[in-house]
Every structure is written in C-alpha cells, then in structure tokens.
Protein backbone atom coordinates (compact mmCIF):
# COMPACT_ATOMS: atom_id res chain seq x y z
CA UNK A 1 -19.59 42.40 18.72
CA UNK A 2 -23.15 42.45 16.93
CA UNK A 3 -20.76 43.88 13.60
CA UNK A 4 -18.80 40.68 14.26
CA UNK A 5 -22.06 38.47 14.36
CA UNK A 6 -23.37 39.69 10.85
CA UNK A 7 -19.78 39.11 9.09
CA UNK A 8 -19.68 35.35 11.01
CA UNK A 9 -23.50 34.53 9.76
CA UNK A 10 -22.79 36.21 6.43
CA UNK A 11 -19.63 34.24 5.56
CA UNK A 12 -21.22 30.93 7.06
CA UNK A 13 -24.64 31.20 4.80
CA UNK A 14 -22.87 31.76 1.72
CA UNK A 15 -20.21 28.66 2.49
CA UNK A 16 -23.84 26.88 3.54
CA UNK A 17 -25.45 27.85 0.83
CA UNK A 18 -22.83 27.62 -2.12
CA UNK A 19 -22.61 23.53 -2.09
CA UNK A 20 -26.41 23.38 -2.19
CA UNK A 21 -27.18 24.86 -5.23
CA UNK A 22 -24.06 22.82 -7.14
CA UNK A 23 -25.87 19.89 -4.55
CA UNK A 24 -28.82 18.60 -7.35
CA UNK A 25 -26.50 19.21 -10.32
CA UNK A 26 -23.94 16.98 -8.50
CA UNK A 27 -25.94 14.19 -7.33
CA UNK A 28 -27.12 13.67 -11.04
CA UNK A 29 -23.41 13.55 -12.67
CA UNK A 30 -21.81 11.69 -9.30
CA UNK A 31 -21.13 7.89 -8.61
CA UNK A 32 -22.71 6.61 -5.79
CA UNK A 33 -20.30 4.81 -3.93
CA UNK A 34 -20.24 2.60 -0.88
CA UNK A 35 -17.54 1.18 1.32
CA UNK A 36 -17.70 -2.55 -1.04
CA UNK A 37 -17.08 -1.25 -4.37
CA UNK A 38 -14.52 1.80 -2.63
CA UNK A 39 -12.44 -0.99 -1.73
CA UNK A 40 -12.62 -3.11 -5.13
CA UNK A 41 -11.82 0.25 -7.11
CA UNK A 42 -9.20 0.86 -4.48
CA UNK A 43 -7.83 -2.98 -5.18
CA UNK A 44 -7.87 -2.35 -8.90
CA UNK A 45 -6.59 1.23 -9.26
CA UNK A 46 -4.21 1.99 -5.96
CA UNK A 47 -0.71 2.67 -7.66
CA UNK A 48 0.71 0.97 -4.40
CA UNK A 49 -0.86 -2.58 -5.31
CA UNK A 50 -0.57 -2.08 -9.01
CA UNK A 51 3.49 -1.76 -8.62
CA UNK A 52 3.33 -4.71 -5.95
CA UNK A 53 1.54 -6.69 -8.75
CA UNK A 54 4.64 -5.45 -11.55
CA UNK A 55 6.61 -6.61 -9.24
CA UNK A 56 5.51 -10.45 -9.18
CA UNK A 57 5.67 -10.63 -12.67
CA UNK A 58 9.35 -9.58 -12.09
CA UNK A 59 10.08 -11.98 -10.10
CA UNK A 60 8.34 -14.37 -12.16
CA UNK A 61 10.71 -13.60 -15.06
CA UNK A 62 13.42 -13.92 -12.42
CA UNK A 63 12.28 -17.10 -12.16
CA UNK A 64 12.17 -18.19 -15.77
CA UNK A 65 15.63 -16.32 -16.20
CA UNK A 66 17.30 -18.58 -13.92
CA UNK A 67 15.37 -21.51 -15.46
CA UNK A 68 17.11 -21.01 -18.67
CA UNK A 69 20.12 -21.63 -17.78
CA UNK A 70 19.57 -24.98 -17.23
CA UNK A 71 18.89 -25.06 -21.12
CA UNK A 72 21.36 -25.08 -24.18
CA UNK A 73 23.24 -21.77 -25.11
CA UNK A 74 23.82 -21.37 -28.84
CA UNK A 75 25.96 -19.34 -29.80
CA UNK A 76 26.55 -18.11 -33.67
CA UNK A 77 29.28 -15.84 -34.87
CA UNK A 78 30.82 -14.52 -38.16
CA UNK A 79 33.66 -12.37 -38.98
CA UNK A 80 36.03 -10.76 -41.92
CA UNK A 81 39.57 -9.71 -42.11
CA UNK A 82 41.15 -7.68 -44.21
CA UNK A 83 44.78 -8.41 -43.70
CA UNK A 84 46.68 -4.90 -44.63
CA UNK A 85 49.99 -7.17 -44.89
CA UNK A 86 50.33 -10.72 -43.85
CA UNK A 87 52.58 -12.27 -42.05
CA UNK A 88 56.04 -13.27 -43.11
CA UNK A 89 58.37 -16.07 -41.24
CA UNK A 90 61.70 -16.77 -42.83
CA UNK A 91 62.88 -20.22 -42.36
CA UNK A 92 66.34 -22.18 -42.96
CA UNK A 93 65.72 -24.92 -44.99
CA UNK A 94 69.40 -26.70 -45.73
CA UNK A 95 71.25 -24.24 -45.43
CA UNK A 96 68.85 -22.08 -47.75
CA UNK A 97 66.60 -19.45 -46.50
CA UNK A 98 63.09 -19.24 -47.90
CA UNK A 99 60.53 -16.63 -47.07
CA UNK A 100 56.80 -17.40 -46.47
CA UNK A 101 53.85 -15.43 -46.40
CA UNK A 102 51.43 -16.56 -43.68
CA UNK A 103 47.58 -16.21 -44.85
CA UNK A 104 45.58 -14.42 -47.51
CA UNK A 105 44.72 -10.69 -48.27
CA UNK A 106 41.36 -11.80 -47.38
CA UNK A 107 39.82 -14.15 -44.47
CA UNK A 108 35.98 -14.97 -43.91
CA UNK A 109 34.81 -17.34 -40.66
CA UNK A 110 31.61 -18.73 -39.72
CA UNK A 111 30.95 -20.48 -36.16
CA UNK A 112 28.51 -21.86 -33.87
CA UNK A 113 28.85 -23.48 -30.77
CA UNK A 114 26.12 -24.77 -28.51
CA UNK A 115 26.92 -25.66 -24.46
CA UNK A 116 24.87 -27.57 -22.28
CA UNK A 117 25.44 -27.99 -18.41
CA UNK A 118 25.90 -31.60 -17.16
CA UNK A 119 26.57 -31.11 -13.28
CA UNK A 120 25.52 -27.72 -11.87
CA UNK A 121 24.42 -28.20 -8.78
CA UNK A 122 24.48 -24.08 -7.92
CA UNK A 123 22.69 -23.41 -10.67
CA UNK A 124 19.91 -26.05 -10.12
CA UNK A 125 19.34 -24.75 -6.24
CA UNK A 126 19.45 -21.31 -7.88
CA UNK A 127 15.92 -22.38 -9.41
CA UNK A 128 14.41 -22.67 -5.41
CA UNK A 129 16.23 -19.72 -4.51
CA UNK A 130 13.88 -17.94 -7.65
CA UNK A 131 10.78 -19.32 -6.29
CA UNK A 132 11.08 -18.32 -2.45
CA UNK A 133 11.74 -14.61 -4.40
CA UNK A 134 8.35 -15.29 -5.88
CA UNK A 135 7.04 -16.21 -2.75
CA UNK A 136 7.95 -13.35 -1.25
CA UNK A 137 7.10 -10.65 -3.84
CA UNK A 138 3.30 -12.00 -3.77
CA UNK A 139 3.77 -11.66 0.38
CA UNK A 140 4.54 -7.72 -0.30
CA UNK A 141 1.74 -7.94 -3.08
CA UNK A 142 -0.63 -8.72 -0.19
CA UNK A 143 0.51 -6.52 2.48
CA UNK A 144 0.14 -3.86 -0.23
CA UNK A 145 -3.38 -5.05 -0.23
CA UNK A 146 -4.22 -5.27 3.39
CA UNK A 147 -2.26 -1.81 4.04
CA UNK A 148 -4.66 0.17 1.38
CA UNK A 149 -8.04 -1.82 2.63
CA UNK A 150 -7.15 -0.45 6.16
CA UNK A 151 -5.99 2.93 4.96
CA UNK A 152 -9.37 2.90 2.45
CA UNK A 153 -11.46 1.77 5.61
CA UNK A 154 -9.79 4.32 8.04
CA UNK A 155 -10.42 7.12 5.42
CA UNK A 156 -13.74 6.27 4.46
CA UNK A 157 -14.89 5.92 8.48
CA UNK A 158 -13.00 9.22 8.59
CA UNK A 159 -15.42 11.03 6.26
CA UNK A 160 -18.66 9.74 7.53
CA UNK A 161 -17.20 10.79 10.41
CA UNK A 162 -16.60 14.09 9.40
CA UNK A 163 -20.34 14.51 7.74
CA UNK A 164 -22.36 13.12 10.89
CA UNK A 165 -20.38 15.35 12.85
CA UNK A 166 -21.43 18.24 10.76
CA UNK A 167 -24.64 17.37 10.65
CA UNK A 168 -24.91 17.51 14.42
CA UNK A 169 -23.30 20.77 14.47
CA UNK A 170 -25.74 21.81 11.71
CA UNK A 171 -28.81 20.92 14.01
CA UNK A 172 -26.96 22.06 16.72
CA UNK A 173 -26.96 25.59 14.90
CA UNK A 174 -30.50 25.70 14.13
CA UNK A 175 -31.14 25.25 17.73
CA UNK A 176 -29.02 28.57 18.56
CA UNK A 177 -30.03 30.21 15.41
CA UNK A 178 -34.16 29.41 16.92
CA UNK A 179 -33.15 30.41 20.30
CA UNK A 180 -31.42 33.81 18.96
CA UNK A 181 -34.41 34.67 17.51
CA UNK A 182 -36.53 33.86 20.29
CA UNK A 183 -34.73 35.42 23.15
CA UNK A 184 -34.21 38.90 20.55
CA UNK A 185 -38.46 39.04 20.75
CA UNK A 186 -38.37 37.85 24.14
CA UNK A 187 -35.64 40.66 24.96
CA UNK A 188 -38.14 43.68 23.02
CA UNK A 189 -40.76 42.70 25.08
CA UNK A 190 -38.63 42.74 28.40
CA UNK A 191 -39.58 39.24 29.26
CA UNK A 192 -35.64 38.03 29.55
CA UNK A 193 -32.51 39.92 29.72
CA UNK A 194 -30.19 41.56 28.17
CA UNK A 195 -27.47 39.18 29.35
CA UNK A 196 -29.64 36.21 27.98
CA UNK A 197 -29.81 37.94 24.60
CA UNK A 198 -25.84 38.08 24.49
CA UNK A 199 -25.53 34.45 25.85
CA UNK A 200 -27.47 33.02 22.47
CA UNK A 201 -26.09 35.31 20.50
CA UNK A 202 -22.52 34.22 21.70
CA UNK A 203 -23.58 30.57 21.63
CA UNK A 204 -24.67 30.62 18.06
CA UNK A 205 -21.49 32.63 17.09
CA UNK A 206 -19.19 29.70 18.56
CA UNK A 207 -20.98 26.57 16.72
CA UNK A 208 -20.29 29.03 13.41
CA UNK A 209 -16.72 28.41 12.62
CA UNK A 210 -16.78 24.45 13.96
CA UNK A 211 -19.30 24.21 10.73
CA UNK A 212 -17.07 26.25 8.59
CA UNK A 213 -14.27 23.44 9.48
CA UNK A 214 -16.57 20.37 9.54
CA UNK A 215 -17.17 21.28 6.02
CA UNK A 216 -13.66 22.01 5.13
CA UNK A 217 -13.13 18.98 7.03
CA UNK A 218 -15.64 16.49 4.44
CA UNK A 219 -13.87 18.18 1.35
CA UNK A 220 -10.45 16.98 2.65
CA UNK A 221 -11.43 13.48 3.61
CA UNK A 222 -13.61 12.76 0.29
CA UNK A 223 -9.99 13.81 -1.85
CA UNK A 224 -8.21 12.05 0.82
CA UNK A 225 -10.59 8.93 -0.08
CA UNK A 226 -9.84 9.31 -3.97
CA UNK A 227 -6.35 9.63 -3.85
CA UNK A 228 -6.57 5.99 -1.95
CA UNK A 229 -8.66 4.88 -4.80
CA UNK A 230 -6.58 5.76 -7.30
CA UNK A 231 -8.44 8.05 -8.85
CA UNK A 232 -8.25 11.86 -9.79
CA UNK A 233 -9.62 14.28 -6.57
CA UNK A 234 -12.01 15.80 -8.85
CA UNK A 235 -13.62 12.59 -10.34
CA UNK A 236 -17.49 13.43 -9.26
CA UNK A 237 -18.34 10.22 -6.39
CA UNK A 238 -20.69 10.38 -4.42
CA UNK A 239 -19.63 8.22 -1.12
CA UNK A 240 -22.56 6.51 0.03
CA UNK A 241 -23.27 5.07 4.12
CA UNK A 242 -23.53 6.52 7.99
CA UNK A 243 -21.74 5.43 11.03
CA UNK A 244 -24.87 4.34 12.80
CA UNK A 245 -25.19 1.35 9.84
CA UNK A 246 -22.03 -0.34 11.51
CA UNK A 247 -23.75 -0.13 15.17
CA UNK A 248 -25.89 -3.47 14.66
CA UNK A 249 -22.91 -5.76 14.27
CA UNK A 250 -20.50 -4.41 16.60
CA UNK A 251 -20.87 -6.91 19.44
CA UNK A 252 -20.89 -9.62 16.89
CA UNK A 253 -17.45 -8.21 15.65
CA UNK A 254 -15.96 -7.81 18.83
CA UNK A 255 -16.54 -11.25 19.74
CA UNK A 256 -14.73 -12.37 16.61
CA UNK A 257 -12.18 -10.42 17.29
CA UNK A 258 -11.34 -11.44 20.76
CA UNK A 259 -11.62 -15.04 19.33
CA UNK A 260 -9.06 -14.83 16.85
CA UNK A 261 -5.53 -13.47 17.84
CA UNK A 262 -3.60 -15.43 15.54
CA UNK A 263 -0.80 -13.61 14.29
CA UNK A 264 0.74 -16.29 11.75
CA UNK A 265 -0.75 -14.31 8.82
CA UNK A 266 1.08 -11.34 9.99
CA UNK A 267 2.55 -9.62 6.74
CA UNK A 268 5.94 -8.84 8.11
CA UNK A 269 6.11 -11.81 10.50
CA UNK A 270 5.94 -13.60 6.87
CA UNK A 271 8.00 -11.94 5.39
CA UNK A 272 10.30 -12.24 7.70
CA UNK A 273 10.61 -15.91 7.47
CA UNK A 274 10.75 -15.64 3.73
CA UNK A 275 13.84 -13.75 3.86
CA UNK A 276 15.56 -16.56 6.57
CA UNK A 277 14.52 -19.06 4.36
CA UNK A 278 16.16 -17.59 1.02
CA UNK A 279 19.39 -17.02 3.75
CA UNK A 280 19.42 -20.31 4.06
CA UNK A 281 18.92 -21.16 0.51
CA UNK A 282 22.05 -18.65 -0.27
CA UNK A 283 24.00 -20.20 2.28
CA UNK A 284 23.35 -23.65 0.44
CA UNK A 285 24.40 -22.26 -3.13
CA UNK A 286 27.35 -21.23 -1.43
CA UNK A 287 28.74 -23.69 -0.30
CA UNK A 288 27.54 -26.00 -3.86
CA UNK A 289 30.64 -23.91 -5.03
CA UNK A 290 32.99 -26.27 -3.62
CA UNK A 291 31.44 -28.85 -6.32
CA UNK A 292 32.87 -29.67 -9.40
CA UNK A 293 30.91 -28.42 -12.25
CA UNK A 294 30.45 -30.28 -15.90
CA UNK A 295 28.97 -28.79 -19.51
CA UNK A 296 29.11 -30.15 -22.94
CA UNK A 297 29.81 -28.19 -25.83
CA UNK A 298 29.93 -29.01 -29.74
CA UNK A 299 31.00 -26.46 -32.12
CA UNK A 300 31.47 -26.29 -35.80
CA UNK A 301 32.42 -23.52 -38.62
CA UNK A 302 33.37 -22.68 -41.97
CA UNK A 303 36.70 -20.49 -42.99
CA UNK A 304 37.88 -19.41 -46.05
CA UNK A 305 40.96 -17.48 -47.01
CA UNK A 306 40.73 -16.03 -50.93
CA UNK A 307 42.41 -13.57 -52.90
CA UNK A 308 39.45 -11.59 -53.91
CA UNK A 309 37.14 -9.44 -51.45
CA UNK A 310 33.60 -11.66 -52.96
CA UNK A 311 33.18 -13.62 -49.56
CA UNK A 312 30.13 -15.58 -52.18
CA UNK A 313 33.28 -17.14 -55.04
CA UNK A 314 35.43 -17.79 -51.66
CA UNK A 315 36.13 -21.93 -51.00
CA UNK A 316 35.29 -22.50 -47.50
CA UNK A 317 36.57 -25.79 -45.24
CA UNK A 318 34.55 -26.88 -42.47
CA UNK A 319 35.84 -28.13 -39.36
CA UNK A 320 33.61 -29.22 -36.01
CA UNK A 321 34.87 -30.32 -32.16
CA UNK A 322 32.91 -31.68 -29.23
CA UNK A 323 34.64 -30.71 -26.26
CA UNK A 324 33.34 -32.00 -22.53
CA UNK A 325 34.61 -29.21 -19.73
CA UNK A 326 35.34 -30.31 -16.17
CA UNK A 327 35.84 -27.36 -13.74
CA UNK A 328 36.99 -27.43 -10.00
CA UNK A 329 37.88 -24.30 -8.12
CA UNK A 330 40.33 -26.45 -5.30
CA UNK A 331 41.02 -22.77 -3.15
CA UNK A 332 38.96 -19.57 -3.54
CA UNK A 333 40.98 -17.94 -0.90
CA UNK A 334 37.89 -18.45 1.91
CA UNK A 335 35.78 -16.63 -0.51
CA UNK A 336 32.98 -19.06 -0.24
CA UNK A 337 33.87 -19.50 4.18
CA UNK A 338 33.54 -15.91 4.47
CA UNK A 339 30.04 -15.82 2.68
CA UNK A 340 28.77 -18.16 4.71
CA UNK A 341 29.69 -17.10 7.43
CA UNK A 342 28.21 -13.07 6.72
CA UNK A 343 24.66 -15.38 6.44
CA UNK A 344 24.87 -17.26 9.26
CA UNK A 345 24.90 -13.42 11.31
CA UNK A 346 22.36 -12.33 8.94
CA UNK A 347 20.35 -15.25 9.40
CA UNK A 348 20.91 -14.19 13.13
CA UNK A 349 19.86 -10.92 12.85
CA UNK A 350 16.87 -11.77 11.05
CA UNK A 351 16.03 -14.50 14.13
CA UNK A 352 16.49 -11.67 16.81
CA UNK A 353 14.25 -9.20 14.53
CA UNK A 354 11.30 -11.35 14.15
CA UNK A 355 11.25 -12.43 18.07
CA UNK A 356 10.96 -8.56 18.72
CA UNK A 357 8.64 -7.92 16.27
CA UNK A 358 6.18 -10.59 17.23
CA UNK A 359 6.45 -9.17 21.02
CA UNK A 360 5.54 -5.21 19.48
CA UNK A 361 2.70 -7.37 17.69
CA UNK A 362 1.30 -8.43 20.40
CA UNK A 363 1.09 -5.70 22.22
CA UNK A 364 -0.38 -4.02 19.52
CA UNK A 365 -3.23 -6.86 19.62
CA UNK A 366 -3.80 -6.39 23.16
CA UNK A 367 -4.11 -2.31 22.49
CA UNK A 368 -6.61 -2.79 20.31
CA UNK A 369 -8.59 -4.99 21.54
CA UNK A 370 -8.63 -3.43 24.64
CA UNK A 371 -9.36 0.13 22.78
CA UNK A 372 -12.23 -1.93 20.46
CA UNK A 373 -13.74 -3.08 23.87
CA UNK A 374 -13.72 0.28 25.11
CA UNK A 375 -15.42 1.99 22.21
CA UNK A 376 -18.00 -0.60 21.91
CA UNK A 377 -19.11 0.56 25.82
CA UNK A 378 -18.59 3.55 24.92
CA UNK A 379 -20.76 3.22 22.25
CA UNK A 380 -23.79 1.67 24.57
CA UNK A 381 -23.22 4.47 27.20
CA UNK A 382 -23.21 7.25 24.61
CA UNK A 383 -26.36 6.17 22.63
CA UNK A 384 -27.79 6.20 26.06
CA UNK A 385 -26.75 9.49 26.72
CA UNK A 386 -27.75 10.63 23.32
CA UNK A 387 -31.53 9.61 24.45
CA UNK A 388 -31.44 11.22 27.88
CA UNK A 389 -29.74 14.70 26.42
CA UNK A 390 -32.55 14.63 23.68
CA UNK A 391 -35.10 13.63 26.56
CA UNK A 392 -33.91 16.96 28.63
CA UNK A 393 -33.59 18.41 26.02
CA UNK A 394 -37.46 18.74 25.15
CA UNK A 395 -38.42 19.41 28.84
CA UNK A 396 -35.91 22.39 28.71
CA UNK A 397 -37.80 23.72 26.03
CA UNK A 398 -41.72 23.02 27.50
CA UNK A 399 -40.37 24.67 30.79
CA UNK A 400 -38.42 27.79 28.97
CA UNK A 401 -41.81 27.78 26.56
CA UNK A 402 -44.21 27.83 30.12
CA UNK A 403 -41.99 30.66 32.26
CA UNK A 404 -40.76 28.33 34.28
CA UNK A 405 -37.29 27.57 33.00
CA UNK A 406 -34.34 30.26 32.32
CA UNK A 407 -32.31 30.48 28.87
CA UNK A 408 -29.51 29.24 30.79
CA UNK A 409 -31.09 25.88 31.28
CA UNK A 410 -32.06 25.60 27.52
CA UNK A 411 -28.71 26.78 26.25
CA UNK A 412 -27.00 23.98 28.35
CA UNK A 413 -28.95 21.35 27.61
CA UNK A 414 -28.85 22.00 23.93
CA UNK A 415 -25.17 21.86 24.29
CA UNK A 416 -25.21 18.93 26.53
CA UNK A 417 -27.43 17.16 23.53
CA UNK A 418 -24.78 18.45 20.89
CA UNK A 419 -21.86 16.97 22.62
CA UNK A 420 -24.02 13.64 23.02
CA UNK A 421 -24.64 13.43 19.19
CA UNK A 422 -21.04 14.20 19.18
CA UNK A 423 -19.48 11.81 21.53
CA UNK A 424 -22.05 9.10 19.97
CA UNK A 425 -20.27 9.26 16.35
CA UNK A 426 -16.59 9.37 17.66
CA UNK A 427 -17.62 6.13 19.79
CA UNK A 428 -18.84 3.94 16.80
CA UNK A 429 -15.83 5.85 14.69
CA UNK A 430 -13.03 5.35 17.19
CA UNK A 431 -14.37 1.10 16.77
CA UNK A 432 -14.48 0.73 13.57
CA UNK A 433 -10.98 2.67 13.20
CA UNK A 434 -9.30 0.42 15.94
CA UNK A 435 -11.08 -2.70 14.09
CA UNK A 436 -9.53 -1.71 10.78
CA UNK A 437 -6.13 -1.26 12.67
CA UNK A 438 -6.56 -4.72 14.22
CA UNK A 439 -7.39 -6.89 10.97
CA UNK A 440 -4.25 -4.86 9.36
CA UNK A 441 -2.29 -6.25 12.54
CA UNK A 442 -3.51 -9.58 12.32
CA UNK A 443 -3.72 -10.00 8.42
CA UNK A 444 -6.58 -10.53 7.61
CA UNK A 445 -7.91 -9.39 4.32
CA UNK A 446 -11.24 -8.33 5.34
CA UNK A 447 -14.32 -7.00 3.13
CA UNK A 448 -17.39 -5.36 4.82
C-alpha cells in the first residue's frame, strides 16, 4: 500500500505541476474572456446561427423570386436551318400537274416575345405565402440564438463549476497532505497510532484521483466552451469569472422569474403557428385555382429565307402579334378538393401538436421554477454550512494541536468542510443551470 501511495503522489505532482509551468507563458498569449463577450463571439461565430442567418437570406430571395413573377418575362430567341432537301408538294392545276419546292436551302429567324400577367390571383397570394416563409426562417434564426446562449451559459457555468470544485479538492488535499505529515512525526514519536497514520495516509490517497479528474474535467469543459463559440479547441482563452459572483443577484432573479411565466415567446410554440398560418395561406392558393387567369403577350421577329449561307446579305421580313390569353381549368379531376382537404388534417394536426406542446411547456416551467427555488435555499443553507464546517473545522485542529482531540475528529471534519465547499458550488451551479434552462423555455434572449 505505501508502494501504491508514492506512484498516486508521483503521478498527481507531475499532472499538478505540468500546467503550472506552461501557467505564466499561457496567461501572457491567452484572451481573457468572460461570460458577455463568450456569448457575443458565440452569436457571431456558432456555425448553428451562422446557417440559420444563410437561411433568411434564402428565404428572402424566395421572396423576391416569387415577386418577379408578377413582372414582364422577355423572352428572345434565334435560330438557323439548313434544309438538306426541301419540301416538294405536287399540285393539279387544270388538269396539269406542277411541282413546287416549299422553302429555301437556307432559313434564319429572329424573335422576341414579352408576357405580362393581368389576373393572377395565385400568384399574387403566393407573394404572402413568401413572407410568412420569411417570418418563419428569422423564428428558427432566433431559436438558433436562444438554444446556443443557453448551451454557451450551461457550458460556461459548467467549467467554473468544474475549477471551484477543484480548487476545493486542491485545499482539501493540502489539508490531508499537512495532516500526513503530521500524524507520520506524531506516529515516530509514539504520540498517535499506527492506525491513525494509515487513516491520513488513506484519506489523502482518495482526494488524489478526484483531482486527477477535476482537472481532466476543466480541460473538457474549456474545449467544450470553444467548440460552442465557434472557435478552434486550441485557440489560447483564458475564461474569466467564479460561481460565487452570481450569488448576489440570485434572489433578485428568482423573483423575476416567478413573475414572468409567459410562454408566448416560446420558439416552437411560434413556430408552430407560423406553419398553421402558411397552411392556411396554401389552402387559400388552392383553391384561387378555380379562378380564371389572364396575361398579355406581344411578340415580334424577323425571318429570312436566302440561297446563300451569309445570314448578313440575307433580306429579312418582319412580322409582330399581340395576343391576350384567357385560361380556365373548368375540372381538375378534384385535384384542387383533395389538396385542400390533406391541409385542413394538417392544419389539424398542427392544432392538436401545439395544445400538447404548450401543456409539456408548462410543466417544464413549473420544474424549473420549482428546481430554481430549491437551489436558491439550497444555496442559503449550504453557505451556512460552509461557515459552520470551516468554524469546526479550526476547533478540530486547536483541540488535535492541545491533546485533547483524536485524528479521527480532524479527518472528519476536514471532510465534512470539503463536502460543504462542495455542496456550496453545485447549489449556486445547479441555479444558474436551471435559470439558463428556464429563459431557453420561456424565450427569452437573455445577456448577463
């Protein structure tokens, strides 16, 4: 067992000892960051918000797209033949048959028509139909953005989490690593046990490997963190802030909170009724199909028919037409019926769905407000607690110091005091986590 101590300590100083001599070096080529700019550079460079932004400006050009249509279409068009043999009709003229060749070895055209809709009444709801689309892209744009400032928020509580946490452990180990050294001189002089010796010893050997993973734990939540951000894991940042600078305004939050349940800004509750409303829109176009549409077209060319290839020496003849188009589709064998009726259960389904989902909302509301609540108690008790274990803490020590305490009573208090720290930490973490969870619910776009 004591071969097993000196491996433990050995590996656990050199992983202690490794970031703090890359620790200067790092803090002079790092970022500081705090949770304010994390989220702007997380707003700016998350590849989840960047495509939600791409895809606005498709819709946008969805928009336009449709727009056009409502515009003239020009049209222009040329072509050459090269008749390989022209056409020949015979004909019986009195009683006489004559032979006639139809055309020229050679024929050159030139055209160009231009339409223009009169009465198109799908095509003009078609332009509302583009802008709900809008609507609804910049909807996902936003829950894009209220998804990575919770994720940001959750990762970057997640980390501080992870640091204070080692930190406690760290102190924590000091403790054991004082007492260990204390109880081996008190143990030489036979003033304590052997069975005291091997109860440090074992105490400081199980705090060893929860620092090895706290630490491991900080390295994965700082690239977790980045990866949110956008930016490459190994980009040297230097994230900035403690969990103990949220503890002033939790109250204050709380009671905000509690005040405001609303659930109308709701990301998927909106876009929910984006997607009934473009139903309906669809459902509208449809059944503008049974109207009569009108467009306006005037075309005009040039064709010429010579002997010679030279389309430039050719004669050309122009000719022009203005031509207004009425179109009716009287019986589309219940195409259009059957659409509409395929939206009308959509629409339906879409009804049903958002009813549901405002019920699972609101549970989640009341969850986390009730698990908020909680944690901000918890938070008074254990800060509490966090004095007292410190308080017994130091009269442990006087006592163990005067003869009239055992190592038994030190060693427990020290690890009543660690899990105090401890439990102090995950209480401000486990609110500020639920808050972030809560605001995402909600939708609120919220910068600390």
């Amino acid at each position: 067992m004591k071969k097993m101590f000196i491996v433990l300590g050995a590996l656990l100083v050199v992983g202690l000892m490794m970031p703090r001599q890359t620790m200067a070096q790092a803090q002079q080529d790092s970022v500081a960051l705090d949770l304010d700019k994390i989220l702007e550079i997380a707003l700016s460079d998350n590849p989840d918000i960047q495509v939600a932004d791409r895809t606005i400006e498709i819709q946008k050009y969805a928009k336009k797209e449709t727009i056009t249509g409502l515009f003239p279409k020009v049209d222009l068009s040329a072509q050459g033949v090269k008749n390989l043999k022209v056409a020949t009709m015979v004909m019986n003229m009195g009683g006489q048959t004559i032979t006639v060749h139809m055309g020229q070895p050679y024929n050159y055209s030139a055209t160009a028509q231009a339409a223009l809709p009169l009465f198109a009444p799908q095509l003009w709801k078609s332009v509302s139909l583009s802008e709900e689309q809008v609507k609804l892209a910049v909807e996902q744009a936003r829950e894009s953005k209220i998804n990575t400032i919770a994720s940001v928020k959750n990762a970057y509580y997640s980390l501080l989490l992870a640091r204070e946490s080692y930190e406690a452990l760290m102190a924590g180990y000091k403790t054991a690593e004082r007492n260990v050294e204390d109880t081996k001189k008190s143990f030489e002089q036979g003033l304590v046990s052997e069975y005291d010796k091997l109860t440090a010893d074992v105490q400081l050997a199980g705090i060893k490997p929860n620092l090895l993973a706290a630490q491991n734990g900080i390295k994965l939540a700082e690239m977790q963190l980045k990866v949110l951000m956008g930016v490459d894991v190994n980009e040297p940042l230097r994230f900035t802030g403690r969990l103990e600078d949220f503890e002033e305004g939790l109250f204050a939050d709380l009671m905000n909170l509690k005040a405001d349940t609303d659930l109308s800004d709701n990301s998927a509750i909106r876009q929910l009724d984006y997607n009934a409303r473009i139903l309906r829109l669809s459902e509208k176009i449809n059944k503008l199909g049974y109207l009569p549409t009108l467009a306006i077209a005037i075309s005009g060319g040039y064709t010429a028919m010579p002997q010679e290839f030279n389309p430039f020496k050719a004669t050309y003849f122009g000719s022009s037409t203005l031509a207004l188009s009425f179109s009716w589709t009287i019986f589309d064998s219940l195409q259009k019926y059957m659409k509409t009726k395929q939206n009308r259960l959509t629409l339906e389904n879409l009804e049903q769905q958002r009813e549901n989902a405002l019920r699972q909302l609101e549970l989640s509301v009341a969850a986390s407000l009730n698990s908020i609540e909680t944690a901000a108690e918890q938070v008074v008790s254990n800060k509490e607690n966090v004095y007292a274990a410190e308080r017994a803490f130091m009269i442990s020590e006087k006592r163990y110091e005067v003869g009239s305490g055992t190592q038994l009573e030190r060693n427990s208090s020290e690890s009543n005091l660690l899990q105090a720290r401890l439990q102090y930490v995950q209480s401000i973490y486990d609110f500020l986590s639920n808050r972030a969870t809560l605001e995402k619910t909600l939708g609120k776009v919220v910068m600390d």
